[in-house]
PDB file of N, CA and C in Angstrom:
ATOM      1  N   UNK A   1     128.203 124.218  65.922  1.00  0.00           N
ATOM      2  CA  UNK A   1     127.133 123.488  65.274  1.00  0.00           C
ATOM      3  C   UNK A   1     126.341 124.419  64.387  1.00  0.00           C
ATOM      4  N   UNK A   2     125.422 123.693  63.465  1.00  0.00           N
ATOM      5  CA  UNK A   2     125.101 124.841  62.074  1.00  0.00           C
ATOM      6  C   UNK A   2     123.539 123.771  62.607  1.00  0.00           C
ATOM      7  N   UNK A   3     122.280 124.968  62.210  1.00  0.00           N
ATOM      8  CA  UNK A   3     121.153 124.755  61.973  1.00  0.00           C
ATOM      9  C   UNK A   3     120.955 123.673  60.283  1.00  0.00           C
ATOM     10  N   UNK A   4     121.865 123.858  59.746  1.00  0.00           N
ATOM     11  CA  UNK A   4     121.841 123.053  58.476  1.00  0.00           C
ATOM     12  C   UNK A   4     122.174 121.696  58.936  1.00  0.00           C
ATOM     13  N   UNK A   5     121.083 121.030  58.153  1.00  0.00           N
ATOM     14  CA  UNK A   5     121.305 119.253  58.258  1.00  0.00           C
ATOM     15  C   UNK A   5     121.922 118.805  56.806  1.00  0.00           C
ATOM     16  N   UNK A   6     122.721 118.035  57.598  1.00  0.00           N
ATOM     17  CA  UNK A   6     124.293 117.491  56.431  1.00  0.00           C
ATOM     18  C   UNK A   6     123.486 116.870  55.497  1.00  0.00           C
ATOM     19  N   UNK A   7     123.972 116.252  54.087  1.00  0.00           N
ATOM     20  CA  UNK A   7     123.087 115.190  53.394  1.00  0.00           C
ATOM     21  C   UNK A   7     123.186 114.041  54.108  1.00  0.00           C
ATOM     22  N   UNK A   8     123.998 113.207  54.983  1.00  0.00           N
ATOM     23  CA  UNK A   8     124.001 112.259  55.429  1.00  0.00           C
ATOM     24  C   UNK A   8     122.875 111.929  56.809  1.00  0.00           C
ATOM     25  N   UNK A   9     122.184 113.430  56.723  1.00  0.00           N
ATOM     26  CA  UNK A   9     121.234 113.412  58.032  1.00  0.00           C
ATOM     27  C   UNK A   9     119.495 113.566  57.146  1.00  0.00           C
ATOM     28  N   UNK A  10     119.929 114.152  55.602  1.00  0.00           N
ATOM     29  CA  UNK A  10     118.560 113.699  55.026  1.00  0.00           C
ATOM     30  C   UNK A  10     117.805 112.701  55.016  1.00  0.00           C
ATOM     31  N   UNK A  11     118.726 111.559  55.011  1.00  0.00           N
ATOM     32  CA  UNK A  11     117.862 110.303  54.851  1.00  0.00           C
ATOM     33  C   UNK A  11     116.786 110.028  56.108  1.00  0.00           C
ATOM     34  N   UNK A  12     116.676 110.563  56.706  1.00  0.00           N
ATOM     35  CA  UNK A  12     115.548 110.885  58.073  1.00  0.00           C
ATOM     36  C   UNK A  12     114.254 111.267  57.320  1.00  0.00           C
ATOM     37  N   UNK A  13     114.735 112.828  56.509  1.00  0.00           N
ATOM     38  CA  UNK A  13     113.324 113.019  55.879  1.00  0.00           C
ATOM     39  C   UNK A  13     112.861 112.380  54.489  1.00  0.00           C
ATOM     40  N   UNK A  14     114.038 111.549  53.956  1.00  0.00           N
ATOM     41  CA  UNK A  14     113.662 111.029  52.843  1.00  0.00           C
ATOM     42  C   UNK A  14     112.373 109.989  53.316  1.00  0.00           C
ATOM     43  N   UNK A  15     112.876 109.223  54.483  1.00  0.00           N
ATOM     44  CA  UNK A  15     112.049 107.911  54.739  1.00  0.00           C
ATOM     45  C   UNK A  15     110.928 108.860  56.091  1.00  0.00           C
ATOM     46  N   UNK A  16     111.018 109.567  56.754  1.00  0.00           N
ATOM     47  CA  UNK A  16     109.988 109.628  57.610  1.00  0.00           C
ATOM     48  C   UNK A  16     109.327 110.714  57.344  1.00  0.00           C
ATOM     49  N   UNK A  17     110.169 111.837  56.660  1.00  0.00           N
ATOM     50  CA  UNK A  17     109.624 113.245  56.680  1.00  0.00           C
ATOM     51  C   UNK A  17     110.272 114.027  57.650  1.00  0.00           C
ATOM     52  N   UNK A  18     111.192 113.621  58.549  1.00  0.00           N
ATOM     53  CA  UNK A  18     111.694 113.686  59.935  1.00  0.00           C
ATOM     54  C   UNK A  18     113.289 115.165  59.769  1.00  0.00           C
ATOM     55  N   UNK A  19     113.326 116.356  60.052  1.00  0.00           N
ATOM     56  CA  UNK A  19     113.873 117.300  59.441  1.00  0.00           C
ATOM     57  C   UNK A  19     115.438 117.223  60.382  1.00  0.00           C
ATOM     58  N   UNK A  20     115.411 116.701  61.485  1.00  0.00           N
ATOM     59  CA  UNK A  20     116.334 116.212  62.236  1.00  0.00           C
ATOM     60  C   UNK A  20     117.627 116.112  62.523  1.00  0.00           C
ATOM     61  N   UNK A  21     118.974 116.393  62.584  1.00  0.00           N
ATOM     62  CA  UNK A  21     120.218 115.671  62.234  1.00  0.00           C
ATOM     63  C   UNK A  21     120.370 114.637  62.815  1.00  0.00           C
ATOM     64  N   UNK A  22     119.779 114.309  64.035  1.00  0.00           N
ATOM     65  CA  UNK A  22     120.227 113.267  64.587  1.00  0.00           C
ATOM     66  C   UNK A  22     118.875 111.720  64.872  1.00  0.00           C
ATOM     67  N   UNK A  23     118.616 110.726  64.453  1.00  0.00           N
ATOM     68  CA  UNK A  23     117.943 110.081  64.823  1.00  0.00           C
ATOM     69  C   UNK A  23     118.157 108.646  64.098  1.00  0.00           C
ATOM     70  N   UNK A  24     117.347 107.806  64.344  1.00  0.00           N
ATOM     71  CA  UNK A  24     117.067 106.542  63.768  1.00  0.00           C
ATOM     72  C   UNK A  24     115.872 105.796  63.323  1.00  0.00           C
ATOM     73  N   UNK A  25     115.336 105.570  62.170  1.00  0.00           N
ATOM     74  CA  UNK A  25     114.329 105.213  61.767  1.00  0.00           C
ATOM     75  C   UNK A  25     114.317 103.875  61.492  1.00  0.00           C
ATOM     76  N   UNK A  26     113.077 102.613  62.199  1.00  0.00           N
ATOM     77  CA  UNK A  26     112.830 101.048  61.875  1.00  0.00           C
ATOM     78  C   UNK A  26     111.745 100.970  60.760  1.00  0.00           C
ATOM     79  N   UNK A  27     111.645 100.178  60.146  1.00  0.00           N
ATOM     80  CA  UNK A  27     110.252  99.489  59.463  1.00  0.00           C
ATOM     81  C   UNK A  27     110.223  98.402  59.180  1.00  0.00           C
ATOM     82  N   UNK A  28     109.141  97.623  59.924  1.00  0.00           N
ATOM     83  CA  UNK A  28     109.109  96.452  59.646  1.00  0.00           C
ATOM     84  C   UNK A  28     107.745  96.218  59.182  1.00  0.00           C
ATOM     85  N   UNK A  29     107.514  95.096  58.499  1.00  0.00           N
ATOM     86  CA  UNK A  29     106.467  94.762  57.627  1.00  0.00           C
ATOM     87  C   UNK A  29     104.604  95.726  57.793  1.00  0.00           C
ATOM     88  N   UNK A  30     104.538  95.343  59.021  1.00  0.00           N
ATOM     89  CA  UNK A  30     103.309  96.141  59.274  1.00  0.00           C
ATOM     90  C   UNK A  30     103.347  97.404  60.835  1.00  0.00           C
ATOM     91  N   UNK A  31     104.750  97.760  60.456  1.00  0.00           N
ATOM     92  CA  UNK A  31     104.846  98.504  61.854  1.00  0.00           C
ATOM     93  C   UNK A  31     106.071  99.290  61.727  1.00  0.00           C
ATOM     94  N   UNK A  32     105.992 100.806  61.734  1.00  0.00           N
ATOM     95  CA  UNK A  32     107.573 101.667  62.124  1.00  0.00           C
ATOM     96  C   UNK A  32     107.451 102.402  63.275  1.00  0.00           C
ATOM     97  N   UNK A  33     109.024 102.837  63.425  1.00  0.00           N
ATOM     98  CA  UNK A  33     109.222 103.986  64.381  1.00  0.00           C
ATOM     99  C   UNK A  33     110.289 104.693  64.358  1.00  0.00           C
ATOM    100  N   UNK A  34     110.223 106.161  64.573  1.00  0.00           N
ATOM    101  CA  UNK A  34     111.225 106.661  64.506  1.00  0.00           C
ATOM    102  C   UNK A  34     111.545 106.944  65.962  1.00  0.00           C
ATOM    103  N   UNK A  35     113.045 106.894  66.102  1.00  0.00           N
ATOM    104  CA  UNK A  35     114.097 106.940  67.555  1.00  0.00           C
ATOM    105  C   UNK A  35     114.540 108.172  67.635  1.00  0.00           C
ATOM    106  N   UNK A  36     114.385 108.890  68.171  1.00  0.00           N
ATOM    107  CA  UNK A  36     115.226 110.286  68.607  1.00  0.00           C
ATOM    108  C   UNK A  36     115.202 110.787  70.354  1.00  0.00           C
ATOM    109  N   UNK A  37     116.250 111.751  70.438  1.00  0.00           N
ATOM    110  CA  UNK A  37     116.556 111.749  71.856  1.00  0.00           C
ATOM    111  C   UNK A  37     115.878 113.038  72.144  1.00  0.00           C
ATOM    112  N   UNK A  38     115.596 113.577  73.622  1.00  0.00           N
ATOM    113  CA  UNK A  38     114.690 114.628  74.074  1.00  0.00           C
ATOM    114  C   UNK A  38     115.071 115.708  73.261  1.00  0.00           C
ATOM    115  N   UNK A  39     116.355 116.777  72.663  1.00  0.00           N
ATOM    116  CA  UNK A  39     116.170 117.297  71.680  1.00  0.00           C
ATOM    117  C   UNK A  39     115.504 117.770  70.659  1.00  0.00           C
ATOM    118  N   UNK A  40     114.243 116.814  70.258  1.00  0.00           N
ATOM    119  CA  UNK A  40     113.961 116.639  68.987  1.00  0.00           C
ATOM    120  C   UNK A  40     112.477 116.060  69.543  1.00  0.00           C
ATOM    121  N   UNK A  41     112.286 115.400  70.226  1.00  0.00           N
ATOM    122  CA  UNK A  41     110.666 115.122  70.888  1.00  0.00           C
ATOM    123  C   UNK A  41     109.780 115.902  70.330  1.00  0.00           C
ATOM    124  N   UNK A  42     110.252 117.337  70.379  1.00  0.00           N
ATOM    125  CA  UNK A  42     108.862 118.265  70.315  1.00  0.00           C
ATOM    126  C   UNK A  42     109.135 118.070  68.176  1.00  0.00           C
ATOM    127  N   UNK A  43     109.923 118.064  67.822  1.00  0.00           N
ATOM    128  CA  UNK A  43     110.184 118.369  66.491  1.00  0.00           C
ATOM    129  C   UNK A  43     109.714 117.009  65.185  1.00  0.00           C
ATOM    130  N   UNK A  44     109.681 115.836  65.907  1.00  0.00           N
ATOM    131  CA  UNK A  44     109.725 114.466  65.617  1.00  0.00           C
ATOM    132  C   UNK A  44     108.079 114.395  65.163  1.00  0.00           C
ATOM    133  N   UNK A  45     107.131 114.619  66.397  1.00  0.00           N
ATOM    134  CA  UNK A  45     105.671 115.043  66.588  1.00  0.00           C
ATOM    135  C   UNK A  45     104.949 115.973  65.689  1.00  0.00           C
ATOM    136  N   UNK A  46     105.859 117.051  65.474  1.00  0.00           N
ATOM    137  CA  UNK A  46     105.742 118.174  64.316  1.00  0.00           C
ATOM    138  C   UNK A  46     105.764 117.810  62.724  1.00  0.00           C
ATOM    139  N   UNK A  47     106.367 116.812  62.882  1.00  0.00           N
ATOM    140  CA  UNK A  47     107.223 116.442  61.215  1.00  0.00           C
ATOM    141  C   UNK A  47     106.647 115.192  60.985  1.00  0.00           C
ATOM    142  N   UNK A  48     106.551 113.771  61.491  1.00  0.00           N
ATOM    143  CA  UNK A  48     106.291 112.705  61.230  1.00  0.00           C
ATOM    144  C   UNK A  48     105.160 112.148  61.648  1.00  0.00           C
ATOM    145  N   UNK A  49     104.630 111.550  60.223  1.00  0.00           N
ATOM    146  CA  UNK A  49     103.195 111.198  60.856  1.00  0.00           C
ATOM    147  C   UNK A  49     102.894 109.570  62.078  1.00  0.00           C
ATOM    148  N   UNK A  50     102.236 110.444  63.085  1.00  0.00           N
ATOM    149  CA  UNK A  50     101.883 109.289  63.779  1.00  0.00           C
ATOM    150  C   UNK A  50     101.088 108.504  63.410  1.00  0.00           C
ATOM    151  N   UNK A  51     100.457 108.499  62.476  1.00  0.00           N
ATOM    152  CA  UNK A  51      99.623 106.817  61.946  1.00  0.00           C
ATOM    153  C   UNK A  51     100.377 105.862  61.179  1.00  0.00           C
ATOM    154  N   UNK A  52     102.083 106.122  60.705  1.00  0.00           N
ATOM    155  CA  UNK A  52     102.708 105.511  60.332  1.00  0.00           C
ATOM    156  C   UNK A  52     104.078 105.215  61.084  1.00  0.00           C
ATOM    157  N   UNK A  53     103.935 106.170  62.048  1.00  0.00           N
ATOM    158  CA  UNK A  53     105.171 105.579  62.816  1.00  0.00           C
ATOM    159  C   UNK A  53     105.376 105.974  64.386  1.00  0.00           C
ATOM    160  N   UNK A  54     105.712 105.401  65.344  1.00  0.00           N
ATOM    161  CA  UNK A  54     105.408 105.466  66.516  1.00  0.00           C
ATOM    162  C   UNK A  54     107.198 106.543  66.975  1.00  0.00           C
ATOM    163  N   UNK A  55     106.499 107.154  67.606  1.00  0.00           N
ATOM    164  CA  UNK A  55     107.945 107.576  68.362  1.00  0.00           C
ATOM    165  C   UNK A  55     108.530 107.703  69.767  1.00  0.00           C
ATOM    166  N   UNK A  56     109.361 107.185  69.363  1.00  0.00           N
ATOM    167  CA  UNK A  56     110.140 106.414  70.695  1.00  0.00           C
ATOM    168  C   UNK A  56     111.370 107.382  71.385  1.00  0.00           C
ATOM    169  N   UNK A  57     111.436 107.179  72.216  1.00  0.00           N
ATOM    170  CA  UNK A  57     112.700 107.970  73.031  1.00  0.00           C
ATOM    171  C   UNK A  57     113.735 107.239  73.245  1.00  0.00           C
ATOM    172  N   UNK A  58     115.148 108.200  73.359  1.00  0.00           N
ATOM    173  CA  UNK A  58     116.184 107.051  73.296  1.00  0.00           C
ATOM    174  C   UNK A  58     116.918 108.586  74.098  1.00  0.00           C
ATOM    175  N   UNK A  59     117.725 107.541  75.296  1.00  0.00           N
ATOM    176  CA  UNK A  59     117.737 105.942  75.173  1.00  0.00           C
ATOM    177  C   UNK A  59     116.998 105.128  76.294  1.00  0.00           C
ATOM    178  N   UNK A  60     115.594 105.755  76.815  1.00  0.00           N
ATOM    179  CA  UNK A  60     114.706 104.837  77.210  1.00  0.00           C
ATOM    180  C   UNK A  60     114.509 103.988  76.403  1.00  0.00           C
ATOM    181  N   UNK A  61     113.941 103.974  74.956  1.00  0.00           N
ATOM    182  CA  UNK A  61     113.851 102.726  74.684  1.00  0.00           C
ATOM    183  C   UNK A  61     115.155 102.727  73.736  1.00  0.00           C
ATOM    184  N   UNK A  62     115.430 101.912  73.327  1.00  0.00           N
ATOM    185  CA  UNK A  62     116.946 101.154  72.390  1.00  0.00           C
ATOM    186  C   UNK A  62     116.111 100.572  71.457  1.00  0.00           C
ATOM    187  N   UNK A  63     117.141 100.745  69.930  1.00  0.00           N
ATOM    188  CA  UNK A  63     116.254 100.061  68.518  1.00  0.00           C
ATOM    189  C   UNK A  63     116.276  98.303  68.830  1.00  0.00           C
ATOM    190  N   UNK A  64     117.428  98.292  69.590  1.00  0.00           N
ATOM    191  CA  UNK A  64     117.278  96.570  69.592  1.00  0.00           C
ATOM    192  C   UNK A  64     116.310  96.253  70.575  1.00  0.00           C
ATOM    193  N   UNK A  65     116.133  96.436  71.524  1.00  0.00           N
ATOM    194  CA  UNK A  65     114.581  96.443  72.412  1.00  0.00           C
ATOM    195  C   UNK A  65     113.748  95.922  72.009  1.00  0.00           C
ATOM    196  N   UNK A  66     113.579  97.714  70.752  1.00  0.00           N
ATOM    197  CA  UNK A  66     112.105  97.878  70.224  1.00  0.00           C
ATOM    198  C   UNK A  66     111.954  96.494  69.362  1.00  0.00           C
ATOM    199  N   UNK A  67     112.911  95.844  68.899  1.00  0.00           N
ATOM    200  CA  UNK A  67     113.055  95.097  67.727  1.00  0.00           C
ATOM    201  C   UNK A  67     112.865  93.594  68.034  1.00  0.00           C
ATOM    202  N   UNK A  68     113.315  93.761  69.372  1.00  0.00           N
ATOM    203  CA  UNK A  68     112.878  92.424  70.089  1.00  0.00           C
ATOM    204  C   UNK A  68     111.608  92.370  70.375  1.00  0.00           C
ATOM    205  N   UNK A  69     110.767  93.263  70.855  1.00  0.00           N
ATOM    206  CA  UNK A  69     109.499  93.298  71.167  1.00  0.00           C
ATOM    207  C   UNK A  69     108.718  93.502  70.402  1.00  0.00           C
ATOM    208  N   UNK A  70     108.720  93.556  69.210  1.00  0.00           N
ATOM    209  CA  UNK A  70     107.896  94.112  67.779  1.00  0.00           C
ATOM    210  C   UNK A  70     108.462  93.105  66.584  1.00  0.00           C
ATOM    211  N   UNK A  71     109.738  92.914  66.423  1.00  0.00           N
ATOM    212  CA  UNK A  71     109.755  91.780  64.936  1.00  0.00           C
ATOM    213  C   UNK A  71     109.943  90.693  65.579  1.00  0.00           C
ATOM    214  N   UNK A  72     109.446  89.662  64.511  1.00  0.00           N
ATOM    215  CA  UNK A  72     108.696  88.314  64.587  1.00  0.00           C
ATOM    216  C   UNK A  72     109.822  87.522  64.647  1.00  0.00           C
ATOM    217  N   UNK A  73     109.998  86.942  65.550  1.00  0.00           N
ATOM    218  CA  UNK A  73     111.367  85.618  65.698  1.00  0.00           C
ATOM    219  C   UNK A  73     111.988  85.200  64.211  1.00  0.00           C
ATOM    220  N   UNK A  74     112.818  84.768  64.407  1.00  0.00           N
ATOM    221  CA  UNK A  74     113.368  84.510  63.293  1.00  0.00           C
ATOM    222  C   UNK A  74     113.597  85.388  61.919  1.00  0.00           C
ATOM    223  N   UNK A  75     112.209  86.528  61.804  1.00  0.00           N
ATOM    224  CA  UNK A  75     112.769  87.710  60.564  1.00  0.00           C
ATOM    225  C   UNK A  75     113.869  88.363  60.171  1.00  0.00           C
ATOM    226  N   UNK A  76     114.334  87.972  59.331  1.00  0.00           N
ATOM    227  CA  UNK A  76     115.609  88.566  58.704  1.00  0.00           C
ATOM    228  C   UNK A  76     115.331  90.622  58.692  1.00  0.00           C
ATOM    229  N   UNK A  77     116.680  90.794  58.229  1.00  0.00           N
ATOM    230  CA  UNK A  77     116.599  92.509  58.550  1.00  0.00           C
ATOM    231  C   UNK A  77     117.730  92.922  57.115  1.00  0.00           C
ATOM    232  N   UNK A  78     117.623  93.915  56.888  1.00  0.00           N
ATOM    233  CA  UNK A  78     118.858  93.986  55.849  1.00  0.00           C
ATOM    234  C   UNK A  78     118.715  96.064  56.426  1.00  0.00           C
ATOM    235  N   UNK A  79     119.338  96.616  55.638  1.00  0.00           N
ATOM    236  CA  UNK A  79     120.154  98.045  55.519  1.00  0.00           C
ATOM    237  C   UNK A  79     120.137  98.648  54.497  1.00  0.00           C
ATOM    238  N   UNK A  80     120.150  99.837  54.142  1.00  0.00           N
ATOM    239  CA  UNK A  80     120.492 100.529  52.950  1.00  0.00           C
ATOM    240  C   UNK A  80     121.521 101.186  52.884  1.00  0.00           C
ATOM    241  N   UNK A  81     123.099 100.364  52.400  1.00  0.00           N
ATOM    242  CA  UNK A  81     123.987 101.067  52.296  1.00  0.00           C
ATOM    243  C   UNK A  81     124.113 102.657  52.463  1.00  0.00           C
ATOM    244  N   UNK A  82     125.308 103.107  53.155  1.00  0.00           N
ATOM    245  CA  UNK A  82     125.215 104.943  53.136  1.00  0.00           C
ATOM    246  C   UNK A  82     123.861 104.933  54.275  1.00  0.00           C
ATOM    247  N   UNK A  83     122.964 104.627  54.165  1.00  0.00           N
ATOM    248  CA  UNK A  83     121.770 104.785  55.244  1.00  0.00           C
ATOM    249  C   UNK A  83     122.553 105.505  57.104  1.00  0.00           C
ATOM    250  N   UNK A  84     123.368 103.991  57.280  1.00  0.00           N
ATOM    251  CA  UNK A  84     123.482 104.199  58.648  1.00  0.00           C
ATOM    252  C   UNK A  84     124.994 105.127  58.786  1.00  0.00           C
ATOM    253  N   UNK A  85     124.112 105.991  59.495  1.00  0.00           N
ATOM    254  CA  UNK A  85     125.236 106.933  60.560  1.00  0.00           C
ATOM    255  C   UNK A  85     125.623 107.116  61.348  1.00  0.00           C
ATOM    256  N   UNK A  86     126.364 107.366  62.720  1.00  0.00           N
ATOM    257  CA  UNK A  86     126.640 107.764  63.838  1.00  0.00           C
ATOM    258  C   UNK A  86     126.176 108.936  64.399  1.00  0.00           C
ATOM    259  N   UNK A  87     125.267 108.659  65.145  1.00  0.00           N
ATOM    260  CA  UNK A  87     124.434 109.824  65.606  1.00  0.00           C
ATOM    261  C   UNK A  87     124.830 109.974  66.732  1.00  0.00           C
ATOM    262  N   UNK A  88     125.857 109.246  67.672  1.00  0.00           N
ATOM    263  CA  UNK A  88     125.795 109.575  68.909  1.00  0.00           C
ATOM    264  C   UNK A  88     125.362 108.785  69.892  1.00  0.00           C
TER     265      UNK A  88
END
């Protein structure tokens, strides 16, 4: 493993600020969070601001969970192509 994060692991800090290789970032209308596993806890806290996004542990909590308990019935969701990766 290399301390260098791939371009496919930038998109973390494009959208959160988040320096990371491995994680998952939500946003929904008036509410985000970024997902990462104990690894990265201390690093997540360091990098991303908490007045814009809550951070969650995984896999205590799961994005579909969070998503059930936070977006509004019926809200549609869409993706940003290239976005999603396999983190594990």
């Amino acid at each position: 493993m290399s301390e260098y994060v791939g371009s496919y692991a930038q998109r973390l800090a494009w959208l959160a600020g988040f320096g990371g290789s491995a994680g998952t970032v939500v946003v929904l209308a008036d509410e985000a969070a970024v997902f990462v596993d104990g690894r990265y806890t201390l690093q997540v806290r360091d990098q991303v601001d908490a007045a814009f996004y809550a951070y969650e542990s995984v896999p205590q909590t799961s994005v579909a969970k969070w998503l059930g308990a936070h977006a509004q019935q019926g809200a549609g969701s869409a993706m940003i192509p290239g976005c999603m990766a396999s983190c594990g």
